[in-house]
PDB file of N, CA and C in Angstrom:
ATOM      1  N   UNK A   1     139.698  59.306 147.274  1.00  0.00           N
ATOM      2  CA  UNK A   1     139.789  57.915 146.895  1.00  0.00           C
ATOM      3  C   UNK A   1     138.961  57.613 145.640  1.00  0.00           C
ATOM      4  N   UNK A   2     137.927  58.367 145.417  1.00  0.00           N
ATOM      5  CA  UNK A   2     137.173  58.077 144.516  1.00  0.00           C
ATOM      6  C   UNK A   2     137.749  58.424 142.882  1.00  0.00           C
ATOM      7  N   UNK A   3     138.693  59.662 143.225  1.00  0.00           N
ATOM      8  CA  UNK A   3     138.879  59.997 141.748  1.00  0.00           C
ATOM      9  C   UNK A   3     138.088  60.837 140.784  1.00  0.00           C
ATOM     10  N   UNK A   4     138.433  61.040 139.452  1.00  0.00           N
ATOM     11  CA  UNK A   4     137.706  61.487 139.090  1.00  0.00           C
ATOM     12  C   UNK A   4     136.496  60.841 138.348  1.00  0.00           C
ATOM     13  N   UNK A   5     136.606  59.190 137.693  1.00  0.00           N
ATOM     14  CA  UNK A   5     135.711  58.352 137.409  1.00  0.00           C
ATOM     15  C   UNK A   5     134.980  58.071 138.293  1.00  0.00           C
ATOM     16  N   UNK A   6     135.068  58.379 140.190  1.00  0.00           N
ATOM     17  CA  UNK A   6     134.085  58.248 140.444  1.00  0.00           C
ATOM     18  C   UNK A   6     133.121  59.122 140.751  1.00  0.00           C
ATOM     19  N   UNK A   7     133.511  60.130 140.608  1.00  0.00           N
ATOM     20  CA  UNK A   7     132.285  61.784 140.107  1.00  0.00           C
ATOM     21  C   UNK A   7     131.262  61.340 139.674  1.00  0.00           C
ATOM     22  N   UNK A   8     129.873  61.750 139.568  1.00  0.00           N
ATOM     23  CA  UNK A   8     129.161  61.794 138.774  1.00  0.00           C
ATOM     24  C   UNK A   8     129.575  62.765 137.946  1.00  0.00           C
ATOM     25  N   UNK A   9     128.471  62.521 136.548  1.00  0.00           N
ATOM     26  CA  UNK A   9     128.665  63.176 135.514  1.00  0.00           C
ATOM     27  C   UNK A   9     127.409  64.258 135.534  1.00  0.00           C
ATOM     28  N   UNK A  10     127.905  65.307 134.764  1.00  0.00           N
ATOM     29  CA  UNK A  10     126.727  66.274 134.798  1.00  0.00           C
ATOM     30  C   UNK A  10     125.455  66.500 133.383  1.00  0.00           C
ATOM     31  N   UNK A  11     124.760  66.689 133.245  1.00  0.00           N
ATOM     32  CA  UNK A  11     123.883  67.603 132.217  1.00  0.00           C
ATOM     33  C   UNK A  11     123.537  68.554 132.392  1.00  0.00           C
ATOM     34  N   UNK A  12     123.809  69.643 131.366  1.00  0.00           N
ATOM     35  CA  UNK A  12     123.564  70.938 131.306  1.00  0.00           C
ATOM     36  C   UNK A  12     121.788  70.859 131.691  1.00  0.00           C
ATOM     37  N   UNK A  13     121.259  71.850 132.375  1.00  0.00           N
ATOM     38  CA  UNK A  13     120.207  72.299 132.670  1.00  0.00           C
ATOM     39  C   UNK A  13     119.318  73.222 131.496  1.00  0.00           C
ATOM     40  N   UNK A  14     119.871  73.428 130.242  1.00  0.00           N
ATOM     41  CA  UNK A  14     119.743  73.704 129.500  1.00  0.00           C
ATOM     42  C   UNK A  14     119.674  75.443 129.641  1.00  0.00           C
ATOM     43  N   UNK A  15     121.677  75.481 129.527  1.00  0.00           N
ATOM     44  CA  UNK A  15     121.963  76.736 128.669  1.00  0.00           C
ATOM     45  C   UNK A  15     122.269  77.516 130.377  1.00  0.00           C
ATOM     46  N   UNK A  16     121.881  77.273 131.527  1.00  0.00           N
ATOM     47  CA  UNK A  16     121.818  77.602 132.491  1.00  0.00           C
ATOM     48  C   UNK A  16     123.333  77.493 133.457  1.00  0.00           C
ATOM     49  N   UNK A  17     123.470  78.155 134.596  1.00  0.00           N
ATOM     50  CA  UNK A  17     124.290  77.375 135.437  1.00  0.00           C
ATOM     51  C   UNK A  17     124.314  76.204 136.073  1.00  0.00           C
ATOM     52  N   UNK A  18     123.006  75.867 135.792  1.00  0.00           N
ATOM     53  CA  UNK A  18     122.528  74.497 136.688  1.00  0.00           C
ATOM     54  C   UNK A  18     122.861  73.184 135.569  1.00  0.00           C
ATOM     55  N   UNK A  19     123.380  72.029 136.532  1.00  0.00           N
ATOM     56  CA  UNK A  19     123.371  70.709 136.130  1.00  0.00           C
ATOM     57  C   UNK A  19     122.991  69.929 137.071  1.00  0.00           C
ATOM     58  N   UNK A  20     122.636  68.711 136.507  1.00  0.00           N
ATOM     59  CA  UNK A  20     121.877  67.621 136.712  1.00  0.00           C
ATOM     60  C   UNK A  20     122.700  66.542 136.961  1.00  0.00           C
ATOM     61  N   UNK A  21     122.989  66.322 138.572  1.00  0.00           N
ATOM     62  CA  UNK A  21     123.584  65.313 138.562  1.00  0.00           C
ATOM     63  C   UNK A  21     122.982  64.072 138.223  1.00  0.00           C
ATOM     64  N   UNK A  22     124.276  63.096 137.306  1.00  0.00           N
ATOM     65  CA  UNK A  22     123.959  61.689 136.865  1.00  0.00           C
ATOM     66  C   UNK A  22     124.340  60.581 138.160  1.00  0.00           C
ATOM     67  N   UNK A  23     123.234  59.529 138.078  1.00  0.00           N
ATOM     68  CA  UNK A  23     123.924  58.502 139.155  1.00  0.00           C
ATOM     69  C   UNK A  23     124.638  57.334 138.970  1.00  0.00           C
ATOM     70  N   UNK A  24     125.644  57.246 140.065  1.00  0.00           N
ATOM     71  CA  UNK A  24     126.231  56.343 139.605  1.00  0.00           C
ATOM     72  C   UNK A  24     125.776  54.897 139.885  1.00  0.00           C
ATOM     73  N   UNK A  25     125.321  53.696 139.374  1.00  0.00           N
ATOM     74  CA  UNK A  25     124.518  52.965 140.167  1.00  0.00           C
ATOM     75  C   UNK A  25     125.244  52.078 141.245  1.00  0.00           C
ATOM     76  N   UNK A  26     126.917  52.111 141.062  1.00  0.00           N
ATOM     77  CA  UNK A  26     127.368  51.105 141.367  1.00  0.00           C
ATOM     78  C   UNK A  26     128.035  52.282 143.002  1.00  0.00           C
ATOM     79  N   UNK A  27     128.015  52.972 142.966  1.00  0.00           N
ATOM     80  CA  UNK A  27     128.264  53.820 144.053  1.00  0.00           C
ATOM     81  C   UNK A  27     127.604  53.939 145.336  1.00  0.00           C
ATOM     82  N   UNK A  28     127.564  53.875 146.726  1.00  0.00           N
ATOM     83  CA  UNK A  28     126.944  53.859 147.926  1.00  0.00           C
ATOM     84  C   UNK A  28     126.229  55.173 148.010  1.00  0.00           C
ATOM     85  N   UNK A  29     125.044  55.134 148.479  1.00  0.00           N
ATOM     86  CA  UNK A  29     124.828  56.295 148.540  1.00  0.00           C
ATOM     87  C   UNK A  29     124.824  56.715 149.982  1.00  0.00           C
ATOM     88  N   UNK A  30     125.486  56.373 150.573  1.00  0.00           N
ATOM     89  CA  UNK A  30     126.303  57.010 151.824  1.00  0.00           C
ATOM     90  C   UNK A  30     127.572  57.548 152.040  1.00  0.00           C
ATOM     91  N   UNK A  31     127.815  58.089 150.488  1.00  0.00           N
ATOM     92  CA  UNK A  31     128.742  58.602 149.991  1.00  0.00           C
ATOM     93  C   UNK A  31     128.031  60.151 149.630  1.00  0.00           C
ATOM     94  N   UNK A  32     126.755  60.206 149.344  1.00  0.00           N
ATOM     95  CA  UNK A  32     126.181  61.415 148.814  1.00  0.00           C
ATOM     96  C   UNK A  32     126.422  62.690 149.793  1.00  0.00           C
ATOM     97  N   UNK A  33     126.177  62.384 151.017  1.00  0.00           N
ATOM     98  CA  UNK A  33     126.774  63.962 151.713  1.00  0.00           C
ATOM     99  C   UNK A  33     128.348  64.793 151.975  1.00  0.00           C
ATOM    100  N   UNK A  34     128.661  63.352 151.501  1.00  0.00           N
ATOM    101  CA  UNK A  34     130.015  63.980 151.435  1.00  0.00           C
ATOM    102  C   UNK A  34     130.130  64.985 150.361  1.00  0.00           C
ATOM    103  N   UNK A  35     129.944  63.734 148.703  1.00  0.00           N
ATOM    104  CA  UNK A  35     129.989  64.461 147.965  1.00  0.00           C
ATOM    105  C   UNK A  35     129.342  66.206 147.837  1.00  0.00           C
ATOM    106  N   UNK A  36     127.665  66.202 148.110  1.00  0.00           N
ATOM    107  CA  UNK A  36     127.660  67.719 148.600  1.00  0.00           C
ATOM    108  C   UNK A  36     128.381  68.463 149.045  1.00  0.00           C
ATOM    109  N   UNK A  37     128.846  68.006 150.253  1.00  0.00           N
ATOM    110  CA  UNK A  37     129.772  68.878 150.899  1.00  0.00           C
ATOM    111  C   UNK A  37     131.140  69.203 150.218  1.00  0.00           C
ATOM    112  N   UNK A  38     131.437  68.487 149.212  1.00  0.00           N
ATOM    113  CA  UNK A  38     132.295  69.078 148.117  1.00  0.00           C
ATOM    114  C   UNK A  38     132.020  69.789 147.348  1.00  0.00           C
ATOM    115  N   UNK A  39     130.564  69.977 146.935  1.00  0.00           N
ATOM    116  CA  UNK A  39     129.947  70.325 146.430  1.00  0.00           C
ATOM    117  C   UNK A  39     130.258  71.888 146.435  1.00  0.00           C
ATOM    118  N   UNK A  40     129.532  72.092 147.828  1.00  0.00           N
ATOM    119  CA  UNK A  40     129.396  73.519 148.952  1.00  0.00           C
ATOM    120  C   UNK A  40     130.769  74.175 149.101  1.00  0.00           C
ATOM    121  N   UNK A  41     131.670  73.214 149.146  1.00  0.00           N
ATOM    122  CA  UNK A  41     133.117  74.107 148.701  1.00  0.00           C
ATOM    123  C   UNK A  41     133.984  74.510 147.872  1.00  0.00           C
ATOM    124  N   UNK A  42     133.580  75.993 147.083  1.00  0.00           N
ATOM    125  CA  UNK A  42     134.100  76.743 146.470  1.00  0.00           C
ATOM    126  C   UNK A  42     134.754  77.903 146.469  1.00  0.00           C
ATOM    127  N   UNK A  43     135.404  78.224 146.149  1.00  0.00           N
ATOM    128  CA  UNK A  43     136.030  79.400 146.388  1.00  0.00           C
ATOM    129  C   UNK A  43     135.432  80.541 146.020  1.00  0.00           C
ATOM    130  N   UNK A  44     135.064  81.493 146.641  1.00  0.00           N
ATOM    131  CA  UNK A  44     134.478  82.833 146.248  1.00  0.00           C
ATOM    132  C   UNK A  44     135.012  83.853 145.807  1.00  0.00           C
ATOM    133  N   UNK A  45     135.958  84.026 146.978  1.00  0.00           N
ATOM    134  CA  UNK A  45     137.034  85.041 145.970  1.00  0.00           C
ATOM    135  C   UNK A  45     138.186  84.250 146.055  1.00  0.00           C
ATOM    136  N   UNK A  46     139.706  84.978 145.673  1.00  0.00           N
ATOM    137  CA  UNK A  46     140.480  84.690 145.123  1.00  0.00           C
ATOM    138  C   UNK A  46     141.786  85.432 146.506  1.00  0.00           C
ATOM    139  N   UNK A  47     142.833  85.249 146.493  1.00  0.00           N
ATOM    140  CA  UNK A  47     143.809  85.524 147.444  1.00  0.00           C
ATOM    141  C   UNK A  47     143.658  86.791 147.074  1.00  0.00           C
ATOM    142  N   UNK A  48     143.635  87.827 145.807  1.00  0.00           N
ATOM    143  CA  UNK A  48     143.184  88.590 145.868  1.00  0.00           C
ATOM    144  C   UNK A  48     142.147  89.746 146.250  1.00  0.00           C
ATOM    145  N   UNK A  49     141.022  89.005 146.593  1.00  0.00           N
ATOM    146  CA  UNK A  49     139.955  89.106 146.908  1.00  0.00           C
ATOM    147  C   UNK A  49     138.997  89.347 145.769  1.00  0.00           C
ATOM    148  N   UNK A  50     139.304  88.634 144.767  1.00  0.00           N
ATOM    149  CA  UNK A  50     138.551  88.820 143.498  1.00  0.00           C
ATOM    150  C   UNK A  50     138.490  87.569 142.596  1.00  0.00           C
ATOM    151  N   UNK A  51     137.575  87.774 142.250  1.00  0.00           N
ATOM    152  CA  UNK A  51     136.555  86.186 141.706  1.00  0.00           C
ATOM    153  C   UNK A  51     137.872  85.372 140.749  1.00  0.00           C
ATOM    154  N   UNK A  52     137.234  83.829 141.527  1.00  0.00           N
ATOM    155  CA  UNK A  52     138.698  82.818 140.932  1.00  0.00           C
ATOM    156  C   UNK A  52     138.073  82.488 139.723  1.00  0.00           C
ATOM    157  N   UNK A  53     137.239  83.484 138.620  1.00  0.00           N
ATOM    158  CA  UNK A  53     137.043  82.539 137.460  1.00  0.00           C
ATOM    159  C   UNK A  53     135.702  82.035 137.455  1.00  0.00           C
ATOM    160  N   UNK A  54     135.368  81.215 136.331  1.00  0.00           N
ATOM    161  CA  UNK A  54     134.292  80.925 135.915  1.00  0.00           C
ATOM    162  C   UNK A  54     133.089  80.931 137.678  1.00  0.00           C
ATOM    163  N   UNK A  55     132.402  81.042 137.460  1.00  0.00           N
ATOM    164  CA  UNK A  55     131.264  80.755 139.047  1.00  0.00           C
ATOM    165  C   UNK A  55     130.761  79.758 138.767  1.00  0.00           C
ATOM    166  N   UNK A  56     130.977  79.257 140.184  1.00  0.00           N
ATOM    167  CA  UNK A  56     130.615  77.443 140.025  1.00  0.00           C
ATOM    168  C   UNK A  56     129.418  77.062 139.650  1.00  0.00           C
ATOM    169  N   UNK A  57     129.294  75.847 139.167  1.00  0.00           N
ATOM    170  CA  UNK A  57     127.946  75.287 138.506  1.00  0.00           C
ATOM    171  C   UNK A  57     126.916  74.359 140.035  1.00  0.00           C
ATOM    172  N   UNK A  58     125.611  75.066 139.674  1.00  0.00           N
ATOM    173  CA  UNK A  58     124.696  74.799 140.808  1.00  0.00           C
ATOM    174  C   UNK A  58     124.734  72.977 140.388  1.00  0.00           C
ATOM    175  N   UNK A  59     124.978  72.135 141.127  1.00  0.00           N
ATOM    176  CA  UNK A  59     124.888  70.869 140.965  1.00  0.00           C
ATOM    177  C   UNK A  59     123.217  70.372 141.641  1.00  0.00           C
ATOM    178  N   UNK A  60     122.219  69.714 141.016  1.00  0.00           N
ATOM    179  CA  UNK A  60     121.200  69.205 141.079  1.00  0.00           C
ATOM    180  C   UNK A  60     120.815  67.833 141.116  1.00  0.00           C
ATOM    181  N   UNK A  61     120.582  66.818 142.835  1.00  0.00           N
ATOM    182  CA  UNK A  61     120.213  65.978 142.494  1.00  0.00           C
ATOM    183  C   UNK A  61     119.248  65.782 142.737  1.00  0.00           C
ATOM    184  N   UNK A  62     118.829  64.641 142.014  1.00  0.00           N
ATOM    185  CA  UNK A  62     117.153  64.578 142.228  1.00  0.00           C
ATOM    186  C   UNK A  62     117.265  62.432 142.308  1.00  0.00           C
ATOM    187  N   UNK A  63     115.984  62.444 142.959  1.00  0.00           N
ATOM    188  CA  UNK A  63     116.128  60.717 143.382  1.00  0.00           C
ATOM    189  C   UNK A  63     115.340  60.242 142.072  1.00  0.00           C
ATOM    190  N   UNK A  64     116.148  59.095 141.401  1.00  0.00           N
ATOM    191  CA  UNK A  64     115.612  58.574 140.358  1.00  0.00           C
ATOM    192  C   UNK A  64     116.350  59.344 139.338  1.00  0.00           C
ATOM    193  N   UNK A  65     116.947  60.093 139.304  1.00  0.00           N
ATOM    194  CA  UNK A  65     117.342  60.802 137.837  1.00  0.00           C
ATOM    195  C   UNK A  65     118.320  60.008 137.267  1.00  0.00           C
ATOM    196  N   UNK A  66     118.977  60.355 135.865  1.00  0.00           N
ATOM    197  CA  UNK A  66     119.439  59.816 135.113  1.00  0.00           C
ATOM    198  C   UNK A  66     120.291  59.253 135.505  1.00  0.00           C
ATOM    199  N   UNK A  67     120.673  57.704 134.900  1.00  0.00           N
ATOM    200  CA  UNK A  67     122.174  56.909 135.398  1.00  0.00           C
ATOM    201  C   UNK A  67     123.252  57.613 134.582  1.00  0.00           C
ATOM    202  N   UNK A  68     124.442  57.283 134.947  1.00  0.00           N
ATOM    203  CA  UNK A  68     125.527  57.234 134.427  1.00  0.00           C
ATOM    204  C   UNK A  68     126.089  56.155 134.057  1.00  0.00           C
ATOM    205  N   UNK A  69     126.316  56.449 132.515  1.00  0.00           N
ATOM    206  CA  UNK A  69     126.989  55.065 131.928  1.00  0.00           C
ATOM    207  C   UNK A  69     128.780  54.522 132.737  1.00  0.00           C
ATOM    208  N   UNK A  70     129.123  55.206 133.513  1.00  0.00           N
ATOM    209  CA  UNK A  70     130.621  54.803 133.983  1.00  0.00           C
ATOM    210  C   UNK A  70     131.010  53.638 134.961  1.00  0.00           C
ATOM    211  N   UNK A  71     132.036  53.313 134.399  1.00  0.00           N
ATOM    212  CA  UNK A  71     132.165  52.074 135.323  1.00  0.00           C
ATOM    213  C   UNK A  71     132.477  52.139 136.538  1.00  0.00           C
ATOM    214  N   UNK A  72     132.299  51.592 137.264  1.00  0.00           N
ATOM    215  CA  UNK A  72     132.746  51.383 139.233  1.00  0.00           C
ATOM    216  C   UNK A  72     134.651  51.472 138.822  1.00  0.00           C
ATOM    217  N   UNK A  73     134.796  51.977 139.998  1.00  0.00           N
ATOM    218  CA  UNK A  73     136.260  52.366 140.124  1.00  0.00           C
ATOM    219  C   UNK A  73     136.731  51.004 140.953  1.00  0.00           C
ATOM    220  N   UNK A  74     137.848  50.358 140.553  1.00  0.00           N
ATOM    221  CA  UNK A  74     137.800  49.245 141.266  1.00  0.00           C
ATOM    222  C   UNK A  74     139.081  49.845 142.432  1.00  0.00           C
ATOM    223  N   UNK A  75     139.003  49.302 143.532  1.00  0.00           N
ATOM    224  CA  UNK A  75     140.005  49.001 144.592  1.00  0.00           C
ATOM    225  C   UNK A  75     139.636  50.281 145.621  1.00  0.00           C
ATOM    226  N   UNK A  76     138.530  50.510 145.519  1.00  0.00           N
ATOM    227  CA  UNK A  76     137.761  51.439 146.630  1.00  0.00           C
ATOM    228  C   UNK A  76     137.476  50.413 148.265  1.00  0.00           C
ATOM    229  N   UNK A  77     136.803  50.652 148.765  1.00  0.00           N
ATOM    230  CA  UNK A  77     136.714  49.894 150.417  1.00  0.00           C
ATOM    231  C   UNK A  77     135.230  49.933 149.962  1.00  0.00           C
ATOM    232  N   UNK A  78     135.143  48.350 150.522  1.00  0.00           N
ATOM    233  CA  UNK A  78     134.208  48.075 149.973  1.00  0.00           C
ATOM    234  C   UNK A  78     132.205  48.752 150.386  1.00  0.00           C
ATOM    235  N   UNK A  79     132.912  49.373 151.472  1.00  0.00           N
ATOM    236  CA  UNK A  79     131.597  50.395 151.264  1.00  0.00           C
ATOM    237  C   UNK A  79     130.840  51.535 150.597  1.00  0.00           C
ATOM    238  N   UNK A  80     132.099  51.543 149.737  1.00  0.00           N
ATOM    239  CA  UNK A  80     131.683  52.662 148.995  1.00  0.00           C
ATOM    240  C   UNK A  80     131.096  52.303 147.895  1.00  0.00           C
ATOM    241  N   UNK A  81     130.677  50.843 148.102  1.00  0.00           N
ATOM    242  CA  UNK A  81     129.995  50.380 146.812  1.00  0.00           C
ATOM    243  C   UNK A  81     128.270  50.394 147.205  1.00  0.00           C
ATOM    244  N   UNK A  82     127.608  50.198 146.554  1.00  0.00           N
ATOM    245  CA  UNK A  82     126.342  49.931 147.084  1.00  0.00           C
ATOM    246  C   UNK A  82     125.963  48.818 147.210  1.00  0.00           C
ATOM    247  N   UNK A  83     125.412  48.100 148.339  1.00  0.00           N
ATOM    248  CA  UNK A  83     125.356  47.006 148.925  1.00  0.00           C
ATOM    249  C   UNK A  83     124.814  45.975 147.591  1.00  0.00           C
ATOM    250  N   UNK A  84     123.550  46.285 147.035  1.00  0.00           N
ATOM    251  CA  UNK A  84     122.706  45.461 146.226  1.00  0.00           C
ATOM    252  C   UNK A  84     123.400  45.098 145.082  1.00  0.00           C
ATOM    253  N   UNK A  85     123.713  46.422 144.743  1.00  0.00           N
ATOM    254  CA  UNK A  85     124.699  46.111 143.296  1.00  0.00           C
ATOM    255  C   UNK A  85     126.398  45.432 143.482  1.00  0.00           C
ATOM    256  N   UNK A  86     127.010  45.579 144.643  1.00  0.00           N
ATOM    257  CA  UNK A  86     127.629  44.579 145.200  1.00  0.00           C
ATOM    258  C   UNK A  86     127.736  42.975 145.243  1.00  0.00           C
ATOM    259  N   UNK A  87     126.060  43.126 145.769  1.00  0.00           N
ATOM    260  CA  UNK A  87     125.843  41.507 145.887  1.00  0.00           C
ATOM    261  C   UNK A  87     125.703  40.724 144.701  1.00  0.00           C
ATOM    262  N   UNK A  88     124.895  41.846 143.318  1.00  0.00           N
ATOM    263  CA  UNK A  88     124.496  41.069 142.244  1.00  0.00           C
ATOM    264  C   UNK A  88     126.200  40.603 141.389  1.00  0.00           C
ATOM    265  N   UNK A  89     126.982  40.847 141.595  1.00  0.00           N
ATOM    266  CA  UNK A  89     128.252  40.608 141.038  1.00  0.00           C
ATOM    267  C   UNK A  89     128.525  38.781 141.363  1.00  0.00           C
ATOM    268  N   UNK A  90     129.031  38.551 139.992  1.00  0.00           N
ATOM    269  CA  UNK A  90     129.500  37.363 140.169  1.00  0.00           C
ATOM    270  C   UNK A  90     130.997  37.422 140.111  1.00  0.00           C
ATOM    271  N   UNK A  91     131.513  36.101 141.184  1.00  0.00           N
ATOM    272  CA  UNK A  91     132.586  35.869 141.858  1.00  0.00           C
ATOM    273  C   UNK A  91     134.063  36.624 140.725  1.00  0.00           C
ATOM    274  N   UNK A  92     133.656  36.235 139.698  1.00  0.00           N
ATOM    275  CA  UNK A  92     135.013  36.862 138.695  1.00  0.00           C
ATOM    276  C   UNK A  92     134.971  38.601 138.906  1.00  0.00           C
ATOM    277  N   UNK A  93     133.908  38.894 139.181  1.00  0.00           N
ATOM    278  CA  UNK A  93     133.377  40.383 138.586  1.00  0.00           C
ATOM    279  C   UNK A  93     133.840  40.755 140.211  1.00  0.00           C
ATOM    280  N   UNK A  94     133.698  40.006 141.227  1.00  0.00           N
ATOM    281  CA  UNK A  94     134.028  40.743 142.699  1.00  0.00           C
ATOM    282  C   UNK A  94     135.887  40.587 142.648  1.00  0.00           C
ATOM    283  N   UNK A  95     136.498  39.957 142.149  1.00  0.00           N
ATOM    284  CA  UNK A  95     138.103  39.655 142.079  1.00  0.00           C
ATOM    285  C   UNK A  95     138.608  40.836 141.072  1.00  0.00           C
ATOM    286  N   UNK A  96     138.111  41.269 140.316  1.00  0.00           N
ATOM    287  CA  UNK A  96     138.347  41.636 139.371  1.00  0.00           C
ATOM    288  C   UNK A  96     138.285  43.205 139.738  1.00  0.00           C
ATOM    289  N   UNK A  97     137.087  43.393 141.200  1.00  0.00           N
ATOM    290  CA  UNK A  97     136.570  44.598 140.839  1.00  0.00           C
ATOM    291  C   UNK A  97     137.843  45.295 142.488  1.00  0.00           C
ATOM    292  N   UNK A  98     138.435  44.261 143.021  1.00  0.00           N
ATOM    293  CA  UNK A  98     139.269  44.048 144.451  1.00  0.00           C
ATOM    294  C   UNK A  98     139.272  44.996 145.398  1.00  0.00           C
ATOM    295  N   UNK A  99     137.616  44.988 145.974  1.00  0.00           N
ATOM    296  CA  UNK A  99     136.984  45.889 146.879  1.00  0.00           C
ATOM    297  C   UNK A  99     138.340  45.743 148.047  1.00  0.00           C
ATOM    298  N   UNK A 100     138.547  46.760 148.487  1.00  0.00           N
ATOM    299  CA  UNK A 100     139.411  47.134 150.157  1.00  0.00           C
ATOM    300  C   UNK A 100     138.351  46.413 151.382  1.00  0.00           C
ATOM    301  N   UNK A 101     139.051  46.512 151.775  1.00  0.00           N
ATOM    302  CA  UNK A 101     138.171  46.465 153.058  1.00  0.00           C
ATOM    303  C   UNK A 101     137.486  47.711 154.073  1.00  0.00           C
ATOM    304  N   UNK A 102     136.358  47.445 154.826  1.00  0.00           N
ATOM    305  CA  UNK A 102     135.488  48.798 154.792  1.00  0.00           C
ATOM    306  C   UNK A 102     136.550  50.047 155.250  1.00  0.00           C
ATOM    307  N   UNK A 103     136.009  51.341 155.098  1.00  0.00           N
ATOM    308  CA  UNK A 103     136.617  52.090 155.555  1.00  0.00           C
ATOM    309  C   UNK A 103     135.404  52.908 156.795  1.00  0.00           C
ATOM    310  N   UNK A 104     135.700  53.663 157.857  1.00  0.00           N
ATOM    311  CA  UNK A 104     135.390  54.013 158.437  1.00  0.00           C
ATOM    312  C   UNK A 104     134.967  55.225 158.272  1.00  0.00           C
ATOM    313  N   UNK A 105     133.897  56.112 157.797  1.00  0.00           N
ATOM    314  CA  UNK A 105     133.800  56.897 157.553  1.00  0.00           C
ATOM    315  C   UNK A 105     133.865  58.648 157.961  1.00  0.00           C
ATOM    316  N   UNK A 106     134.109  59.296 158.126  1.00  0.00           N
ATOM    317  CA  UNK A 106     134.253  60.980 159.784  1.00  0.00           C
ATOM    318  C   UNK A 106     132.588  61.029 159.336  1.00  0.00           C
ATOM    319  N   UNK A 107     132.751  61.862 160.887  1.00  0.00           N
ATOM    320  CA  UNK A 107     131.227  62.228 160.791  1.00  0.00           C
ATOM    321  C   UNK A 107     131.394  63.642 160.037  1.00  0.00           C
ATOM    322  N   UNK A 108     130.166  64.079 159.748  1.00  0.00           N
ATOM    323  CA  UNK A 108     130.210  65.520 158.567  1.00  0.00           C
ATOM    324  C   UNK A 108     129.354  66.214 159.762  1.00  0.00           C
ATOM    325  N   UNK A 109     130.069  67.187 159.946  1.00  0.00           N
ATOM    326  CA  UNK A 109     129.715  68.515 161.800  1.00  0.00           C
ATOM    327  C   UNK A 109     128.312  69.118 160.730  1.00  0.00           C
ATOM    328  N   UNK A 110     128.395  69.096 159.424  1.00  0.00           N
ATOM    329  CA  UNK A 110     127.324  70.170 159.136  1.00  0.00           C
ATOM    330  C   UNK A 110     126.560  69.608 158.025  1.00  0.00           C
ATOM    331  N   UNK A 111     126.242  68.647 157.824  1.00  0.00           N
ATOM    332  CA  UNK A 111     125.694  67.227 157.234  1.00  0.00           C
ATOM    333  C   UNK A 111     124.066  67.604 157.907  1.00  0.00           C
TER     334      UNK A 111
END
């Protein structure tokens, strides 16, 4: 549902495999274990049994790190927004932005 605008964005770790995830501010962060857990799934080998290509990039978050300049994805449920930054929206900016209604989230077995 999120798409790809609602990804965070990365920074190189400089020159490394590692990046730095960016945050999104307008995003729930009860969305974050999921995302990990997308994270954690990559493919290792290949139907072949041999490497699918580039090896995935170690993704790094850290609390407080850099924002991301991207805009909120509009017509998500409205929990996937973050409550505060939710509330600070004025009435044009909540019509405009035409949150769903909540969605129910699965539990994550390895969360």
């Amino acid at each position: 549902m999120l798409g790809s605008d609602g990804m965070s964005s990365d920074e190189s770790g400089g020159g490394s495999r590692k990046y730095f995830v960016k945050i999104l501010s307008w995003r729930s962060a009860k969305l974050t274990p999921y995302l990990q857990k997308i994270d954690r799934d990559v493919n290792r080998t290949n139907a072949l049994g041999n490497s699918p290509g580039n090896p995935p990039r170690q993704r790094i978050r850290i609390a407080g790190g850099q924002m991301s300049k991207r805009k909120a994805v509009p017509g998500l449920p409205v929990n996937f927004y973050d409550k505060t930054w939710y509330a600070g929206l004025s009435a044009v900016d909540r019509v405009a932005l035409d949150a769903r209604p909540e969605m129910v989230l699965p539990i994550l077995e390895d969360a």
